[in-house]
C-alpha atoms as a PDB file:
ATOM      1  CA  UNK A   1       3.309  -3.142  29.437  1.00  0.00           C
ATOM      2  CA  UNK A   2       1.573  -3.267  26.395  1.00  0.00           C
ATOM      3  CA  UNK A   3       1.971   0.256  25.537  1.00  0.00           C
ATOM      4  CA  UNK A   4       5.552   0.204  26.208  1.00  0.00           C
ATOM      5  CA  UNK A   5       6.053  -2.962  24.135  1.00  0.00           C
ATOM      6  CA  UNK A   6       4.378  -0.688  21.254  1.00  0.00           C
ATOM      7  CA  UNK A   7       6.198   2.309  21.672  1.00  0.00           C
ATOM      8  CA  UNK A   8       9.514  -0.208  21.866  1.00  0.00           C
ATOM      9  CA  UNK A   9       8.543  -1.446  18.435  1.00  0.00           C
ATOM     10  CA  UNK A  10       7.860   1.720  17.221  1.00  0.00           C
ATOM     11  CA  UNK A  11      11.474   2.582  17.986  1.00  0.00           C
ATOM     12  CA  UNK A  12      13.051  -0.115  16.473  1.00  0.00           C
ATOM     13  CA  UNK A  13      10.930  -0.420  13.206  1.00  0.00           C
ATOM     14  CA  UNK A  14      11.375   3.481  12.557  1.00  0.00           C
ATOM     15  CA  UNK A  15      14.990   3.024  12.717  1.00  0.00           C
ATOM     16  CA  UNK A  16      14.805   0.253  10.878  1.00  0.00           C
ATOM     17  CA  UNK A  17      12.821   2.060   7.764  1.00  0.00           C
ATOM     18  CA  UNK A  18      12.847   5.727   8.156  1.00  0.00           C
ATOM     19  CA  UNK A  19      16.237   6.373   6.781  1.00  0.00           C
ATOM     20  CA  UNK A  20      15.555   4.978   3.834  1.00  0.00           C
ATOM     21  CA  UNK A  21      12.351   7.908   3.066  1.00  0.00           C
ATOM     22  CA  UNK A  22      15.061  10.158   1.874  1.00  0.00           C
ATOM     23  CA  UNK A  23      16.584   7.885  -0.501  1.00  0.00           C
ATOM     24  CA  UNK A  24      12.954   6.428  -2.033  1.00  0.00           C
ATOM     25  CA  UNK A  25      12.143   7.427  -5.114  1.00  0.00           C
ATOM     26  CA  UNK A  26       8.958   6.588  -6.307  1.00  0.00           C
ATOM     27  CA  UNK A  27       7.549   7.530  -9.244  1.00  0.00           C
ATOM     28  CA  UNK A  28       5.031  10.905  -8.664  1.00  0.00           C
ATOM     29  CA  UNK A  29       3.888  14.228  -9.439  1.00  0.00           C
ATOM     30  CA  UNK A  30       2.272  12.702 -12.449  1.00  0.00           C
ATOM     31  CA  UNK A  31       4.734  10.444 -14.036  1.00  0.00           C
ATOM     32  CA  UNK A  32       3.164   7.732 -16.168  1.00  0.00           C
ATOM     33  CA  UNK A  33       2.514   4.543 -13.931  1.00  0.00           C
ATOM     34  CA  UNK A  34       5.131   1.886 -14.436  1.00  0.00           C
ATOM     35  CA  UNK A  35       3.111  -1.082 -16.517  1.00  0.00           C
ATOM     36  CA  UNK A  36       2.790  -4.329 -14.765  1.00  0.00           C
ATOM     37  CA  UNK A  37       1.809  -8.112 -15.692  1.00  0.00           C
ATOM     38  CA  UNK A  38       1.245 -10.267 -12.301  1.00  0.00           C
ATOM     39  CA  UNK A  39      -0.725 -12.972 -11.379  1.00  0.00           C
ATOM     40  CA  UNK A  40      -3.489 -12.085  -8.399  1.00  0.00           C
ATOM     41  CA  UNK A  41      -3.807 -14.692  -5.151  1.00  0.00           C
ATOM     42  CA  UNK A  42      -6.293 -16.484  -7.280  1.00  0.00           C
ATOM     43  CA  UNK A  43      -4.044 -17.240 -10.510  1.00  0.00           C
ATOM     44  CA  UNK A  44      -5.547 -14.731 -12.519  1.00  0.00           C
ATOM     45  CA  UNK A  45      -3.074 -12.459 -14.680  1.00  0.00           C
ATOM     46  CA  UNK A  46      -3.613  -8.694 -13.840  1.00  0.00           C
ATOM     47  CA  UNK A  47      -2.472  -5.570 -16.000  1.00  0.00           C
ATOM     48  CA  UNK A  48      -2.704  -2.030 -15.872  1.00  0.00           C
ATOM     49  CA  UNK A  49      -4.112  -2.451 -18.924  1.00  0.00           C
ATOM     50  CA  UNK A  50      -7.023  -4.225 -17.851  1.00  0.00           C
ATOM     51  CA  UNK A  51      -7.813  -0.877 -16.135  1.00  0.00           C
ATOM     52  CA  UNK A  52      -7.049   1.381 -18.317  1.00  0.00           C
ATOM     53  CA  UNK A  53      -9.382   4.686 -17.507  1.00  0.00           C
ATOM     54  CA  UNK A  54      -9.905   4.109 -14.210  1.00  0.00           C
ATOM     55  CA  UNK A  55      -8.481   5.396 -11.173  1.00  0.00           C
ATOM     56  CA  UNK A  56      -6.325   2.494  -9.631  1.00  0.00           C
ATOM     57  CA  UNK A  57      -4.868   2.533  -6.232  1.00  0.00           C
ATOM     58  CA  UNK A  58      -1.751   0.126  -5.074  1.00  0.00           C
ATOM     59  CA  UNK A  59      -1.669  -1.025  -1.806  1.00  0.00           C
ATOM     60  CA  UNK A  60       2.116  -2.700  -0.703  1.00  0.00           C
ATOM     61  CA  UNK A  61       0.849  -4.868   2.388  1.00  0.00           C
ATOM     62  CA  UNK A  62       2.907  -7.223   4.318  1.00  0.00           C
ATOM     63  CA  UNK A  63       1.102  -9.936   6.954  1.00  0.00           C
ATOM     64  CA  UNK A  64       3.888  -9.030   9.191  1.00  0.00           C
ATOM     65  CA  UNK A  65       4.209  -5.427   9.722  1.00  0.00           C
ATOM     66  CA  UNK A  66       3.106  -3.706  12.654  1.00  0.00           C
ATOM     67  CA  UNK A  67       2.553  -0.240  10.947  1.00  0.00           C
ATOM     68  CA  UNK A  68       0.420  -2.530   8.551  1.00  0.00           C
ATOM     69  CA  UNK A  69      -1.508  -4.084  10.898  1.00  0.00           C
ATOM     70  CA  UNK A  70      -2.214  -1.270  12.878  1.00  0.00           C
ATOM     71  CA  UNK A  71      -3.818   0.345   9.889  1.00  0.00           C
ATOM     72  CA  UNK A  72      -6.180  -3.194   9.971  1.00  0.00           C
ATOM     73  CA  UNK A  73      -6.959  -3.616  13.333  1.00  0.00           C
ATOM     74  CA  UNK A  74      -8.276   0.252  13.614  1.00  0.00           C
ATOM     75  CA  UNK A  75     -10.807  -0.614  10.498  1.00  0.00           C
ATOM     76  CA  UNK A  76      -9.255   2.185   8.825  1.00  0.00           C
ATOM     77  CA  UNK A  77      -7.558   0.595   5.446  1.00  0.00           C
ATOM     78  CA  UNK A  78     -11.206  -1.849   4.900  1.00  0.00           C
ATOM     79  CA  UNK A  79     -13.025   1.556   5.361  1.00  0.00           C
ATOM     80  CA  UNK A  80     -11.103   3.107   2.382  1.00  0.00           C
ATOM     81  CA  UNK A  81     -11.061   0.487   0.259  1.00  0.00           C
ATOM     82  CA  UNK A  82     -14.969   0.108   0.356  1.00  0.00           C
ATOM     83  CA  UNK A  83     -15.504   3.755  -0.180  1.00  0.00           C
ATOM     84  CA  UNK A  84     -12.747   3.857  -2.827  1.00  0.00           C
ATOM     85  CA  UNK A  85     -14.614   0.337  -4.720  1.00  0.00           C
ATOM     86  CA  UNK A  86     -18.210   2.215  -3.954  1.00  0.00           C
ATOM     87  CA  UNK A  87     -17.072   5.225  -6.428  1.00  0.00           C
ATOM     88  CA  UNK A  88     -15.364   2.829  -8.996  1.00  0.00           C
ATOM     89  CA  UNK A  89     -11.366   3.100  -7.938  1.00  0.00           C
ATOM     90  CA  UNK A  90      -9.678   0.015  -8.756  1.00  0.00           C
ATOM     91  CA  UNK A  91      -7.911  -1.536  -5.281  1.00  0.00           C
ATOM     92  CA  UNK A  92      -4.795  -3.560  -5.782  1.00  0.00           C
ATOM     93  CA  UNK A  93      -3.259  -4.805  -2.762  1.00  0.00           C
ATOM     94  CA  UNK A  94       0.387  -5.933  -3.498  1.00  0.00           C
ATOM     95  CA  UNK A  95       2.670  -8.509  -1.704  1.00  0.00           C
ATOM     96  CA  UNK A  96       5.983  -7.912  -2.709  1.00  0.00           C
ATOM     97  CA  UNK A  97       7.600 -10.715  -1.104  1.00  0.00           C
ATOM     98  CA  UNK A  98      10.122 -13.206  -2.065  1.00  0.00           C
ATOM     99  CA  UNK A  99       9.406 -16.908  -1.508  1.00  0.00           C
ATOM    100  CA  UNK A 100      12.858 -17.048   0.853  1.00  0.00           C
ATOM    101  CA  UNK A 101      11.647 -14.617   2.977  1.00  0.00           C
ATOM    102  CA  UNK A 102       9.825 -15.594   6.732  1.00  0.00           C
ATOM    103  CA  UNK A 103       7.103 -13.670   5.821  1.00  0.00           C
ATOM    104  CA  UNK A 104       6.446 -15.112   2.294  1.00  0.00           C
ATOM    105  CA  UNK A 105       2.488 -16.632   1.869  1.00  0.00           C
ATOM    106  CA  UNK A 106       1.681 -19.084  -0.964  1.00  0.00           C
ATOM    107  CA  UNK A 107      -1.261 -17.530  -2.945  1.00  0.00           C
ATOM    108  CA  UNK A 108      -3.498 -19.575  -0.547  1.00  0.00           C
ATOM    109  CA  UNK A 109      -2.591 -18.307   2.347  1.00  0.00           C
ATOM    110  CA  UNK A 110      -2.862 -15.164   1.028  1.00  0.00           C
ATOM    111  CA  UNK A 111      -6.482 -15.264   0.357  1.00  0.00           C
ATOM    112  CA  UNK A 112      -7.076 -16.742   3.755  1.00  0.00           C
ATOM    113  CA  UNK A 113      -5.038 -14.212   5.757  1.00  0.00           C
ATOM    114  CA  UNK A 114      -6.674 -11.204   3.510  1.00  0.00           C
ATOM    115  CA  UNK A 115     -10.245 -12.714   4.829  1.00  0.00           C
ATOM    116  CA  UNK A 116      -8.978 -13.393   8.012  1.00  0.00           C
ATOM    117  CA  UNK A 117      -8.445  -9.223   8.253  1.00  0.00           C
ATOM    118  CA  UNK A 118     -11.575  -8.366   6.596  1.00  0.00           C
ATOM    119  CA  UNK A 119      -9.736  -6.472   3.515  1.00  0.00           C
ATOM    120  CA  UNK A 120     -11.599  -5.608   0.661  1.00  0.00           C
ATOM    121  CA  UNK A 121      -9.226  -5.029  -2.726  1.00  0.00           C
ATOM    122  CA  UNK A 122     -10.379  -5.354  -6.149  1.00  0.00           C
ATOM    123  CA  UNK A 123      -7.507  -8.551  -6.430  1.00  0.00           C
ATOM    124  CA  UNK A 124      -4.506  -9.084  -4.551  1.00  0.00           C
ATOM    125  CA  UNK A 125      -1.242  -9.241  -6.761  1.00  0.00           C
ATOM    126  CA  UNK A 126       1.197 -12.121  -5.716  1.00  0.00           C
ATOM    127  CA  UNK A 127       4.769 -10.001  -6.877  1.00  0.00           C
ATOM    128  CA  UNK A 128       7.342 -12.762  -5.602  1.00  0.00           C
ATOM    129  CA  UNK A 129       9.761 -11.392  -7.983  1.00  0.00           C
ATOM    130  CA  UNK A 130       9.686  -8.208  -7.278  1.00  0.00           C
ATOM    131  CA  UNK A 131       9.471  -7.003 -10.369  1.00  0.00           C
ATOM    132  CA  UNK A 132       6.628  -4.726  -9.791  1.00  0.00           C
ATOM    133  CA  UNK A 133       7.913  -3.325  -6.786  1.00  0.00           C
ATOM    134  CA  UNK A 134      11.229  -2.101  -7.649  1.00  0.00           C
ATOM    135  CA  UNK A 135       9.511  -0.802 -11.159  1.00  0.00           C
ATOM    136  CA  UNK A 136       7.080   1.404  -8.818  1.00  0.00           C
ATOM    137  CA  UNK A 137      10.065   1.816  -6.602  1.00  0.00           C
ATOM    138  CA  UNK A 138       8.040   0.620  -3.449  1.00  0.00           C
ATOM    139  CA  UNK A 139      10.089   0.904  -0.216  1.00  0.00           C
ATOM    140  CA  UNK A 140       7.962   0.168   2.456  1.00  0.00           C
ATOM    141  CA  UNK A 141       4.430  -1.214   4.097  1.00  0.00           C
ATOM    142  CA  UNK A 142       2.256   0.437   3.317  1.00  0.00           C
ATOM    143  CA  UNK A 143       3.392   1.990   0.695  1.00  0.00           C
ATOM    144  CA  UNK A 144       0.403   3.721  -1.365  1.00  0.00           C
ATOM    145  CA  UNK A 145       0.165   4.846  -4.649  1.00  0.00           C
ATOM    146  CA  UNK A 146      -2.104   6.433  -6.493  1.00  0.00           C
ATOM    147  CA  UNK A 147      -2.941   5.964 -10.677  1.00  0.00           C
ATOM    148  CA  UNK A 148      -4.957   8.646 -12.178  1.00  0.00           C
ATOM    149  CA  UNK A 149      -7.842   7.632 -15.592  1.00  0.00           C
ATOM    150  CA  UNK A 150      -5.212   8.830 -17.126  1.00  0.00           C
ATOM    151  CA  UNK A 151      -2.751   6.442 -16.529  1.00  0.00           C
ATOM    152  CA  UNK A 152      -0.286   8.973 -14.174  1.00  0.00           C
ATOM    153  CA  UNK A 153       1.061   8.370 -10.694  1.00  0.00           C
ATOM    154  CA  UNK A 154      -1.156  11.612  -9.035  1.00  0.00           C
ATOM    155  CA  UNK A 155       0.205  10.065  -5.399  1.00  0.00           C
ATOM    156  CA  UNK A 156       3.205   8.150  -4.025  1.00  0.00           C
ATOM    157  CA  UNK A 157       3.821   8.174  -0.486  1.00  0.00           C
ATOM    158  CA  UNK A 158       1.933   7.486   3.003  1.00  0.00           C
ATOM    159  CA  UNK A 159      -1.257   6.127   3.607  1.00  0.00           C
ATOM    160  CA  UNK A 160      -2.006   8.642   6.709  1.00  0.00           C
ATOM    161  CA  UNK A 161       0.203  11.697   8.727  1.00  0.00           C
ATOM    162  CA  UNK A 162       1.484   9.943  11.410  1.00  0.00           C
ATOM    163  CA  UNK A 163       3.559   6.589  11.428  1.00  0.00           C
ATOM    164  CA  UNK A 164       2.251   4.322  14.142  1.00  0.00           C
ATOM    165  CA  UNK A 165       1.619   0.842  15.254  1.00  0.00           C
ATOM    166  CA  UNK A 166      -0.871   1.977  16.984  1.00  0.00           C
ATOM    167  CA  UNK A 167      -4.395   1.826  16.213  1.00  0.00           C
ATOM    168  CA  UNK A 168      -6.151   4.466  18.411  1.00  0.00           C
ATOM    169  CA  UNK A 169      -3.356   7.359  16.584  1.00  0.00           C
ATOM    170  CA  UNK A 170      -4.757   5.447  12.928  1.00  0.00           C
ATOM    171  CA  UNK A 171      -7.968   6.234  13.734  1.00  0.00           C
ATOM    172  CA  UNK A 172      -7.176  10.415  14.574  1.00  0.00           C
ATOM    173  CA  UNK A 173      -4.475  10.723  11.605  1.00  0.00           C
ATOM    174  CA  UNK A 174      -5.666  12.365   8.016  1.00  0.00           C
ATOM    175  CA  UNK A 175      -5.588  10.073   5.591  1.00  0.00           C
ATOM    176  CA  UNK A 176      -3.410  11.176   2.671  1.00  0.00           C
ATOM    177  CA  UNK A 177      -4.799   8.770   0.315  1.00  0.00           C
ATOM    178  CA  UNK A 178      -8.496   9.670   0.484  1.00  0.00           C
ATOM    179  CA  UNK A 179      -7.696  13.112   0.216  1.00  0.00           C
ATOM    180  CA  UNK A 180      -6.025  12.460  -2.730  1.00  0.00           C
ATOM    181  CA  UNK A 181      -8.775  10.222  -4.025  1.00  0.00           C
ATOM    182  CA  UNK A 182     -11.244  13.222  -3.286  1.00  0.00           C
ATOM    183  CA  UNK A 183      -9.537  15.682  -4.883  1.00  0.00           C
ATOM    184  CA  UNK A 184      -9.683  13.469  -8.220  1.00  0.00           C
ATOM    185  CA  UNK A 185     -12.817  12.162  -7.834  1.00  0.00           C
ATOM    186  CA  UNK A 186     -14.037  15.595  -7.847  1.00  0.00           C
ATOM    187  CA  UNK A 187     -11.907  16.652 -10.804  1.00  0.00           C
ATOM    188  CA  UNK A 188      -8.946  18.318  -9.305  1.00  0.00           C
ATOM    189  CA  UNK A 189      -5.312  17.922  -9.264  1.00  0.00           C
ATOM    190  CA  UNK A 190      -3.823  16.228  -6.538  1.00  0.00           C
ATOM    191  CA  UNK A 191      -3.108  18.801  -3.662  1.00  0.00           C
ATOM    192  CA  UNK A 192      -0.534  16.677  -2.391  1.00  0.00           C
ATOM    193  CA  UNK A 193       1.264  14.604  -4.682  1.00  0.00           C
ATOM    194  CA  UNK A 194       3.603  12.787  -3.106  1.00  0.00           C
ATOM    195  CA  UNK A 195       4.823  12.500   0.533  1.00  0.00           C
ATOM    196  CA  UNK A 196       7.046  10.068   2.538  1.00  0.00           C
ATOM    197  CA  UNK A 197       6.184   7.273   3.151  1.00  0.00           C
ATOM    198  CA  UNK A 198       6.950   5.064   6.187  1.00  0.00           C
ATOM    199  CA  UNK A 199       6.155   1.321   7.791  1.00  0.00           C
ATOM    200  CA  UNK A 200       8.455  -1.775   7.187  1.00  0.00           C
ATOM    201  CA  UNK A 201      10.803  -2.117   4.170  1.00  0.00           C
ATOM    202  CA  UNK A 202       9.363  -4.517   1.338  1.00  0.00           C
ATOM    203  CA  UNK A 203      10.995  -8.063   1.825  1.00  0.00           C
ATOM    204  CA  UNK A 204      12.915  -8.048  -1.655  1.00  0.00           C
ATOM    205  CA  UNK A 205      15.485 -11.124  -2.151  1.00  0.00           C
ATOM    206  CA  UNK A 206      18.133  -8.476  -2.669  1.00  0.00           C
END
């Protein structure tokens, strides 16, 4: 039962989401990052700025998403962003979520529900607005991007090569990000720059 209630959301949430991959534009192939100015969960004001020279990776999470949660539950996401914050990337989870939405969480509840799943960002950004979102043009959770030293989008897309909600196919899929993190940690060019990306569409008020 279990397994059929997964596939079942599966089914729904890709039709839900996937026809809007052909229509996303996010910014790639190494366009410069979109500045931002947002407050994290704990009321601090975070730039792009602030890390200028380092490699910065943005995280759109939701605390609703299956495809999200999924990516949780397998370990997979808190495994990254360790080995990303071990080799000095920059981790910015993002909640793009309007306070009308079901899913909204006050900056509070944020913290507790990003310790409650064991993630391990550099900050997580509180973008009620929205503002940052639809400047990076993110679509869906999770939607990953990936900010060079140089201040260039080097990867927009996926976080792995197969959309699931469930954890057991997380664990077997490639993960698109890391390989892009590898490739510029060891002083290459991004071998895949940008890519679909799939999951549950960002709750924007409009």
């Amino acid at each position: 039962m279990k397994r059929r209630e997964t596939l079942l959301a599966m089914s729904i949430l890709a039709a839900i989401s996937l026809p809007h991959l052909a229509n996303a534009t996010p910014a790639a192939q190494e366009t410069t990052a979109p500045p931002f100015a947002v407050d994290d969960a704990t009321g601090k004001r975070r730039t792009l700025d602030e890390f200028k020279g380092k490699i910065v990776v943005l995280e759109w999470t939701s605390p609703s998403c299956p495809f999200v949660r999924a990516q949780y539950a397998s370990g997979k996401m808190q495994e990254l962003q360790g080995w990303a914050k071990e080799r000095g990337v920059v981790w910015l989870s993002v909640l793009s979520t309007h306070p009308a939405r079901g899913d909204y969480l006050t900056p509070q509840k944020a913290l507790a529900f990003n310790r409650e799943r064991k993630a391990q960002p550099t900050a997580l950004l509180m973008d009620s607005t929205g503002h940052m979102g639809q400047a990076y043009g993110a679509r869906n959770t999770p939607h990953m991007f990936v900010i060079n030293s140089a201040g260039l989008i080097a990867y927009a897309g996926a976080i792995d090569t197969q959309p699931t909600v469930d954890e057991s196919v997380v664990l077997k899929s490639q993960n698109l990000v890391r390989a892009a993190l590898e490739d510029l940690l060891s002083g290459k060019g991004v071998a895949k720059p940008r890519t679909a990306p799939y999951g549950c569409l960002v709750g924007y008020s409009a």
